[in-house]
C-alpha atoms as a PDB file:
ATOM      1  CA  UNK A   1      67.407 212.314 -39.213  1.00  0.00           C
ATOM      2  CA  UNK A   2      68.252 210.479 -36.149  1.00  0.00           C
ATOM      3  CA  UNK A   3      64.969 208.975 -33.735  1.00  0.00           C
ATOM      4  CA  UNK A   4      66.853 210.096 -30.732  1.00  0.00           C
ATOM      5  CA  UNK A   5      66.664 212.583 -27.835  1.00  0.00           C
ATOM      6  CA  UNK A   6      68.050 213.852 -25.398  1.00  0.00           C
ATOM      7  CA  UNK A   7      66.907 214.995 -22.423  1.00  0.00           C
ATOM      8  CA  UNK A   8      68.352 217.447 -19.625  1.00  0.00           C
ATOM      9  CA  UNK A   9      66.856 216.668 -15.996  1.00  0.00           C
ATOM     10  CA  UNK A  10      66.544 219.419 -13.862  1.00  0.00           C
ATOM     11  CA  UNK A  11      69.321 221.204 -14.270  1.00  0.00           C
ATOM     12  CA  UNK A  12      68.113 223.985 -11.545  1.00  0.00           C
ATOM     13  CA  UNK A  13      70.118 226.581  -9.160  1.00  0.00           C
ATOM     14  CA  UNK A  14      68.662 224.248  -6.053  1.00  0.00           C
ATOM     15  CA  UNK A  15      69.966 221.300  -7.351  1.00  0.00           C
ATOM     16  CA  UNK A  16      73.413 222.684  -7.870  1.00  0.00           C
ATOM     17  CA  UNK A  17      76.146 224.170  -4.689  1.00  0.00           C
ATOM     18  CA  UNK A  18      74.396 226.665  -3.321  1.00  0.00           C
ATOM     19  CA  UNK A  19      71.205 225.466  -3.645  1.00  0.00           C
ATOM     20  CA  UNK A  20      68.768 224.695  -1.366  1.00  0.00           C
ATOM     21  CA  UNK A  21      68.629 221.173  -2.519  1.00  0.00           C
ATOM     22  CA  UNK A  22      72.250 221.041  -3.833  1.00  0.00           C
ATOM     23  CA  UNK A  23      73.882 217.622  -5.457  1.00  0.00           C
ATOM     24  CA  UNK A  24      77.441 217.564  -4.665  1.00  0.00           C
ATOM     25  CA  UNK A  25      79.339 218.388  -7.892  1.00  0.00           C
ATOM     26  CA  UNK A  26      76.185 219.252  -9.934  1.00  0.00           C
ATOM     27  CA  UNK A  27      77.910 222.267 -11.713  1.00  0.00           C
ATOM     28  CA  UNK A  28      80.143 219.652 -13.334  1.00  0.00           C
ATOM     29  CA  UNK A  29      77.769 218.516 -15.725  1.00  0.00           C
ATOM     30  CA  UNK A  30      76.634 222.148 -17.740  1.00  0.00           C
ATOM     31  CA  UNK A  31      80.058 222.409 -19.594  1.00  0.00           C
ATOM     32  CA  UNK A  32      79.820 219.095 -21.234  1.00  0.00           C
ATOM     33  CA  UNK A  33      76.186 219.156 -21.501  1.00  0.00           C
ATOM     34  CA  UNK A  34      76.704 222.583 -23.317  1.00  0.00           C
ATOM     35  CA  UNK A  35      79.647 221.149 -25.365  1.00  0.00           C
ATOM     36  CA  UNK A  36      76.933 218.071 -26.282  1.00  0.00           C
ATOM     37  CA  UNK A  37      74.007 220.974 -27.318  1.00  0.00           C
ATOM     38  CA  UNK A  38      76.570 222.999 -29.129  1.00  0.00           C
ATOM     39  CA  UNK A  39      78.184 219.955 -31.424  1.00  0.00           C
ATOM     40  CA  UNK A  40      74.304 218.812 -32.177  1.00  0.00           C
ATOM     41  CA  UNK A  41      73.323 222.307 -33.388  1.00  0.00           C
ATOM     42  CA  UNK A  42      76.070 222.787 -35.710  1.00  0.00           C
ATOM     43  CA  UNK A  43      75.871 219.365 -36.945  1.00  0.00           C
ATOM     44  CA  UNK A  44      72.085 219.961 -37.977  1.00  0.00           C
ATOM     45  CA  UNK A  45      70.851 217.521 -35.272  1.00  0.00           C
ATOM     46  CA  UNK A  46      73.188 214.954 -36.202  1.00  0.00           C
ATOM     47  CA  UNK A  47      73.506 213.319 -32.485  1.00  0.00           C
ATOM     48  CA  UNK A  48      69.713 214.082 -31.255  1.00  0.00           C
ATOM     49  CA  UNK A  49      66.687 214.864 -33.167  1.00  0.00           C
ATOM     50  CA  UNK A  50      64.742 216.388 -30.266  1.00  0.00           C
ATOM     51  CA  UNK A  51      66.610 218.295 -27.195  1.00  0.00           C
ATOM     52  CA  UNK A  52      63.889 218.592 -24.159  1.00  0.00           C
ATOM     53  CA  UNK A  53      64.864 219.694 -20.696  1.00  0.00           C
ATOM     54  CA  UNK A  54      62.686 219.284 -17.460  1.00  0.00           C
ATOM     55  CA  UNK A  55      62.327 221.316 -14.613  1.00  0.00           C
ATOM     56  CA  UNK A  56      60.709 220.943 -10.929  1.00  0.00           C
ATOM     57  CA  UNK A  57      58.193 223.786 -10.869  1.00  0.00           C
ATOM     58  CA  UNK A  58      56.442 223.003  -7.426  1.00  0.00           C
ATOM     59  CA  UNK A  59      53.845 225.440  -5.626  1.00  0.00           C
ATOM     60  CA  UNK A  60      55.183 227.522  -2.377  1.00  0.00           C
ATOM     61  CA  UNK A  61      53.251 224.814  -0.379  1.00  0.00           C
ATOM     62  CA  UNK A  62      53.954 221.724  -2.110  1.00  0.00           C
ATOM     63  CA  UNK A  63      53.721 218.084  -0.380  1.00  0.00           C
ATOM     64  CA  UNK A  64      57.479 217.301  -0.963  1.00  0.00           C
ATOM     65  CA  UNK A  65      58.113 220.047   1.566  1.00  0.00           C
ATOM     66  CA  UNK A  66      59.053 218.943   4.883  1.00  0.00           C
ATOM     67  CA  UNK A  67      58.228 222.086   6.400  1.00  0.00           C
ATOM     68  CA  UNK A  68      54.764 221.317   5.131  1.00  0.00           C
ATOM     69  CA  UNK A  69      54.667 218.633   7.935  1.00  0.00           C
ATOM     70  CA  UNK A  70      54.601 219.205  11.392  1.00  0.00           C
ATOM     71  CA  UNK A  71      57.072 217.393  13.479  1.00  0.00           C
ATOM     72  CA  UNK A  72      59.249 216.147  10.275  1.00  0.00           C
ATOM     73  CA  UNK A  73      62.423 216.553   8.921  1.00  0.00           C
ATOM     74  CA  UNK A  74      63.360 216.382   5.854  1.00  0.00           C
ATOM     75  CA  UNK A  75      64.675 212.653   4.199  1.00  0.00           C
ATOM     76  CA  UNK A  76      61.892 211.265   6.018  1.00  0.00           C
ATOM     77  CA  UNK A  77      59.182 209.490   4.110  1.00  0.00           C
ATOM     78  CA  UNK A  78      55.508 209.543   4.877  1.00  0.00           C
ATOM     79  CA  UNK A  79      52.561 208.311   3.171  1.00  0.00           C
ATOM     80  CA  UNK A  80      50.270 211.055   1.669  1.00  0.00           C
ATOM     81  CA  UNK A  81      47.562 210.588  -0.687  1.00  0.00           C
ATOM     82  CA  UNK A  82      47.572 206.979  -0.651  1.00  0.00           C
ATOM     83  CA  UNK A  83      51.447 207.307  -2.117  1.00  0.00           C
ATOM     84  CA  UNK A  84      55.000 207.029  -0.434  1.00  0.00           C
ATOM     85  CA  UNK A  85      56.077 210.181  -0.061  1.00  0.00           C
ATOM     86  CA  UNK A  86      59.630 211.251   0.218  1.00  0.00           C
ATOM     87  CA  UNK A  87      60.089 214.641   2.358  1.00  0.00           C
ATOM     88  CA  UNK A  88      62.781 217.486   1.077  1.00  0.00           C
ATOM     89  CA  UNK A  89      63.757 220.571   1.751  1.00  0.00           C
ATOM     90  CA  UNK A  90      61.817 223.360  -0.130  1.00  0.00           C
ATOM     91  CA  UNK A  91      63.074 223.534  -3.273  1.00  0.00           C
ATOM     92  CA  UNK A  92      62.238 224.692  -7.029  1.00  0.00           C
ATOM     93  CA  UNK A  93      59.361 226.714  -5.879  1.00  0.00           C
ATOM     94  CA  UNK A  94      57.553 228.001  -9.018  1.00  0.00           C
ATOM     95  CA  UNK A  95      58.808 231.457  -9.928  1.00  0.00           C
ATOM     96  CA  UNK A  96      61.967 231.540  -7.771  1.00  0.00           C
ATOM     97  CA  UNK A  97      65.452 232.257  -8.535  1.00  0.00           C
ATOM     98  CA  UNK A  98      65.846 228.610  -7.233  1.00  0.00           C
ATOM     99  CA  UNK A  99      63.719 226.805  -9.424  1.00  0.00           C
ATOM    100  CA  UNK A 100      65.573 228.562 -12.582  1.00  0.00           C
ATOM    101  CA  UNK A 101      67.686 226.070 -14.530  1.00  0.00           C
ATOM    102  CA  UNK A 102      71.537 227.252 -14.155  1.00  0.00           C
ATOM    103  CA  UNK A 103      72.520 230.681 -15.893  1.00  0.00           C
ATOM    104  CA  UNK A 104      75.833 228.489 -16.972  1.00  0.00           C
ATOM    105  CA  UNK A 105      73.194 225.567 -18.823  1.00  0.00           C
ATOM    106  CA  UNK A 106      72.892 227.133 -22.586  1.00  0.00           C
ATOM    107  CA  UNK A 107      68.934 226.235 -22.195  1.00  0.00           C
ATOM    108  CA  UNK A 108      68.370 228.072 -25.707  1.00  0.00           C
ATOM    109  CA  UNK A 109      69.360 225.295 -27.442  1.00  0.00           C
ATOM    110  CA  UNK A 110      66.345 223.252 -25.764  1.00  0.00           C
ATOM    111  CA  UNK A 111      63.308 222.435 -28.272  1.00  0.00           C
ATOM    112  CA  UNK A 112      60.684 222.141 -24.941  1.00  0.00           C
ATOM    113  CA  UNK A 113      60.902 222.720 -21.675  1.00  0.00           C
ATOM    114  CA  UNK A 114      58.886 220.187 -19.440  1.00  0.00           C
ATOM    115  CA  UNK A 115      57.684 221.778 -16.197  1.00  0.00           C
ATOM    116  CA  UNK A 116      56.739 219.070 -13.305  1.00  0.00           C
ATOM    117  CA  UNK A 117      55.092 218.752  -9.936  1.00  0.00           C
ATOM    118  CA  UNK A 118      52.995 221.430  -9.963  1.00  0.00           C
ATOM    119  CA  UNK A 119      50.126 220.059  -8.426  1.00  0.00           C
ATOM    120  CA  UNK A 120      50.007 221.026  -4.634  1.00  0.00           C
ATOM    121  CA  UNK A 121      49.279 217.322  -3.579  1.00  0.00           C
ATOM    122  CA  UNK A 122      51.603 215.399  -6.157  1.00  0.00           C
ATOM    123  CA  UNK A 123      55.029 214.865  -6.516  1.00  0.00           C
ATOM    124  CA  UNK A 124      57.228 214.265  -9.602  1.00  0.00           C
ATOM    125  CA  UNK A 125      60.283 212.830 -10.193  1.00  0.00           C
ATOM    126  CA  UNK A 126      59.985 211.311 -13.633  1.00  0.00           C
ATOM    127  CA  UNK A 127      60.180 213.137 -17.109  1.00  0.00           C
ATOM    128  CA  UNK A 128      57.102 211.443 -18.143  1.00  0.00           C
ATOM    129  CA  UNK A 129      55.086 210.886 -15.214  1.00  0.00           C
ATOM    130  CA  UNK A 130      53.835 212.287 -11.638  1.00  0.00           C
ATOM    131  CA  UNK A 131      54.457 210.117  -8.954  1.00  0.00           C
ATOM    132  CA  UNK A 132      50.785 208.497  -9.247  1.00  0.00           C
ATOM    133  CA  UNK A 133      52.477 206.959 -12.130  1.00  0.00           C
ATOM    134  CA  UNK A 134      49.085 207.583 -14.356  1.00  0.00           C
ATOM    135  CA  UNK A 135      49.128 211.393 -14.755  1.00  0.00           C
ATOM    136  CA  UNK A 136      51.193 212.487 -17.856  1.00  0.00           C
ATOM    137  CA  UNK A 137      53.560 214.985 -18.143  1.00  0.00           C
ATOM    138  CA  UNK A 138      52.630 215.171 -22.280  1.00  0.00           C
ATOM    139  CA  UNK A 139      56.800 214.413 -22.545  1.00  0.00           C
ATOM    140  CA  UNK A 140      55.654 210.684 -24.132  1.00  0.00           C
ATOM    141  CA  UNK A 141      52.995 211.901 -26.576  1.00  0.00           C
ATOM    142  CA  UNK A 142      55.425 214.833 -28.285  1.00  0.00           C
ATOM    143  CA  UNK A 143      58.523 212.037 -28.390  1.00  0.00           C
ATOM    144  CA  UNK A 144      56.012 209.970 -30.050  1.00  0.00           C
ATOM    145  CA  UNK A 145      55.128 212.638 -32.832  1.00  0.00           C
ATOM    146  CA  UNK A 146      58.647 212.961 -33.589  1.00  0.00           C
ATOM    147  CA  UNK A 147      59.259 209.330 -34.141  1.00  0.00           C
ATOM    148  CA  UNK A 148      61.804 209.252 -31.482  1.00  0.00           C
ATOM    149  CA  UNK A 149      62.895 206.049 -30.611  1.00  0.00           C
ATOM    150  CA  UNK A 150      65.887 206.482 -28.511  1.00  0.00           C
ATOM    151  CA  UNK A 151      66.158 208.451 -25.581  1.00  0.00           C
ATOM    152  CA  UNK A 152      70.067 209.335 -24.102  1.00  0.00           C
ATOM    153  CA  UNK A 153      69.240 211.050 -20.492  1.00  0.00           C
ATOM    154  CA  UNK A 154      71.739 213.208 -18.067  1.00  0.00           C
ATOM    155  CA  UNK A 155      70.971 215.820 -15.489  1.00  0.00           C
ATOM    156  CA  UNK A 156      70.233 215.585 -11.517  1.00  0.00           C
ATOM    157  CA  UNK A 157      70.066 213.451  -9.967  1.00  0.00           C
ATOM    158  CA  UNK A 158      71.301 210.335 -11.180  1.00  0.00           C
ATOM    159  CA  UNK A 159      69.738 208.139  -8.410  1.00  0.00           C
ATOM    160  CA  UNK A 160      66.426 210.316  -8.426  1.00  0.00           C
ATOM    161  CA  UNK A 161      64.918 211.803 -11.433  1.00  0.00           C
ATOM    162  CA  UNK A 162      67.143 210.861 -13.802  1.00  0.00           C
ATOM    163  CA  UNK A 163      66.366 207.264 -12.559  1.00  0.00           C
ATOM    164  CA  UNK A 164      62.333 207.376 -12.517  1.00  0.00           C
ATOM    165  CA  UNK A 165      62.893 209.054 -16.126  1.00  0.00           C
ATOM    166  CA  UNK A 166      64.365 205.839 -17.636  1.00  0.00           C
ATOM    167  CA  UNK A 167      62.333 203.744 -16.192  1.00  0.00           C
ATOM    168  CA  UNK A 168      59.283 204.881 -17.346  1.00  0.00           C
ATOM    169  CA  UNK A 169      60.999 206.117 -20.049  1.00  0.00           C
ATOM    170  CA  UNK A 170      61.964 201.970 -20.858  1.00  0.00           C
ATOM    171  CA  UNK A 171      58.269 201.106 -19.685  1.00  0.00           C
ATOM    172  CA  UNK A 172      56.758 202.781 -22.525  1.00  0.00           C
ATOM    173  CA  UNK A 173      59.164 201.295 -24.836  1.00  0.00           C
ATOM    174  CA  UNK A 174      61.518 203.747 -25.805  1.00  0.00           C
ATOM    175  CA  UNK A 175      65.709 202.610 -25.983  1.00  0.00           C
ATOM    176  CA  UNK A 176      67.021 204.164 -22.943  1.00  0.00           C
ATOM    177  CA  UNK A 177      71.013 205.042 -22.164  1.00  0.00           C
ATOM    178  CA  UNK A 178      71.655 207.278 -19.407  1.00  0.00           C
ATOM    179  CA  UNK A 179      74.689 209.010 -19.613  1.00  0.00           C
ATOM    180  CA  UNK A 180      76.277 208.530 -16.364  1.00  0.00           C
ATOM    181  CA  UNK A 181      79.132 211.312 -16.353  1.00  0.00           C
ATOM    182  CA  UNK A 182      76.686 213.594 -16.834  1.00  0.00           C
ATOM    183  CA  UNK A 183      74.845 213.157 -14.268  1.00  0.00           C
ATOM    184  CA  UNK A 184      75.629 213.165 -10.315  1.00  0.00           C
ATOM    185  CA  UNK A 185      74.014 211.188  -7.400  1.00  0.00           C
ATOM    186  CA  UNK A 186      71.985 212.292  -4.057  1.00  0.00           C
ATOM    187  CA  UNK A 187      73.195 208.831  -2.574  1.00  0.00           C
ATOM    188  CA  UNK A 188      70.825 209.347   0.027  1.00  0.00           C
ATOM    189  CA  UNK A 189      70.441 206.770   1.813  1.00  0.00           C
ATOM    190  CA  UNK A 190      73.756 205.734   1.348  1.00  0.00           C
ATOM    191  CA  UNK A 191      73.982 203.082  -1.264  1.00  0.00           C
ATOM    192  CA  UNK A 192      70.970 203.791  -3.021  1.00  0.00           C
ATOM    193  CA  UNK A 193      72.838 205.056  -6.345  1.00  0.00           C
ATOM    194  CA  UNK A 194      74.081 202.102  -6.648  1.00  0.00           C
ATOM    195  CA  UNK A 195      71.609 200.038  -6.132  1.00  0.00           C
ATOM    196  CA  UNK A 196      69.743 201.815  -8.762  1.00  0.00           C
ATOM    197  CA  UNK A 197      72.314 202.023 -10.979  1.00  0.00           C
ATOM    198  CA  UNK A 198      72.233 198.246 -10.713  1.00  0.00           C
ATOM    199  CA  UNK A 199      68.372 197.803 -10.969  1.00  0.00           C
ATOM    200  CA  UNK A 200      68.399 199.704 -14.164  1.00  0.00           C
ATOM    201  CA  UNK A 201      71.098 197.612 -16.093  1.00  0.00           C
ATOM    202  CA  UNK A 202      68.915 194.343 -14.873  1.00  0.00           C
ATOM    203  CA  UNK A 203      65.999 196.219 -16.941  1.00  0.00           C
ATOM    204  CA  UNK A 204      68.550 196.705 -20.065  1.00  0.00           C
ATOM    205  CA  UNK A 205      68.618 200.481 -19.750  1.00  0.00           C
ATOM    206  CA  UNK A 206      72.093 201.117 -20.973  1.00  0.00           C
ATOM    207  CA  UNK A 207      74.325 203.263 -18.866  1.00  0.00           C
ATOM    208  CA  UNK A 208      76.873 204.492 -20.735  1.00  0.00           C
ATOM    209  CA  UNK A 209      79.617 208.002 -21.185  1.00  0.00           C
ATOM    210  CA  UNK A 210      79.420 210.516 -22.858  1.00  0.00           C
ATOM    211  CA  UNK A 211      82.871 209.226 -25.147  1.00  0.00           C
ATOM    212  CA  UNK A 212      80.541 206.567 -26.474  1.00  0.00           C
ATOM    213  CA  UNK A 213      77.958 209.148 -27.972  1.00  0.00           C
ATOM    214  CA  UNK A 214      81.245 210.225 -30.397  1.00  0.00           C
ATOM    215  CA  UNK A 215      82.439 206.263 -30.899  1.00  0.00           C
END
């Protein structure tokens, strides 16, 4: 059996058009991501031993929310908590037809679901980690039972989550490749996707397509 997984990052109705939080192009993703699931199920987990997806699952009054803040918009950053704290629309509030992953995504095939930021005081970005970059998410521990060694990772955004997931994902020593046409950028600021793209080849996280999963 392979020592891989793969792991779908918040694949949610506010992340995708007509969301509150919407990533342009986000939609794009779910039929290839689907095709992926469907072609590891019938081979018997050929491609991925483990198949986890993560969601944002915040509270109604969650830090991340700019309305939370008097006087700030969201995109700002503030410090809260001791921590840099990006502001953001309201988004993926626990419970809400918003934080649901998309009715197109074929989430059945998912062996765990991973539900993050649900502290009322703590962000999350990363599959494995809140922001405080000490409190686990349990992702890291339930890889490690499996004997997974490789992690491929996809989902939105690229330059957000999907980016704070392989890096901590390569800090605790897993093989990371991020599979880049499935996954779409915020790019806000401008530049920033690329930039990060950048700063995770210099770590050796591998970005990669998904024609090089079938290669």
């Amino acid at each position: 059996m392979q020592k891989t997984a793969f792991i779908i990052v918040d694949v949610q109705n506010d992340f995708c058009p007509g969301g509150s939080m919407a990533v342009q192009g986000g939609n794009e993703i779910i039929g290839p991501i689907n095709s992926l699931l469907k072609d590891n199920s019938e081979s018997g987990g050929e491609l991925f031993r483990k198949v986890i997806a993560t969601a944002d699952w915040h509270p109604r009054h969650h830090v991340s929310f700019a309305s939370e803040h008097e006087g700030r918009q969201p995109f700002e950053v503030i410090e809260s908590n001791g921590l840099s704290q990006n502001l953001w629309p309201s988004h993926c509030v626990a419970g809400s037809g918003g934080a649901e992953f998309h009715p197109d995504l074929q989430i059945d095939f998912a062996d765990l679901i991973i539900r993050k930021g649900m502290q009322m005081s703590l962000d999350s970005y990363s599959a494995f980690f809140e922001n405080d970059g000490t409190t686990p998410t349990g992702l890291a521990g339930y890889l490690h039972e499996f004997g997974v060694e490789e992690i491929y990772l996809c989902g939105l955004a690229f330059d957000w989550c999907v980016y704070y997931s392989a890096l901590d994902a390569h800090r605790l020593g897993f093989h990371v490749f991020v599979i880049e046409d499935l996954t779409r950028p915020v790019d806000i600021p401008p530049g920033i996707a690329a930039e990060r793209k950048e700063a995770m080849i210099q770590k050796g996280i591998v970005i990669c397509d998904l024609r090089s999963l079938y290669d």
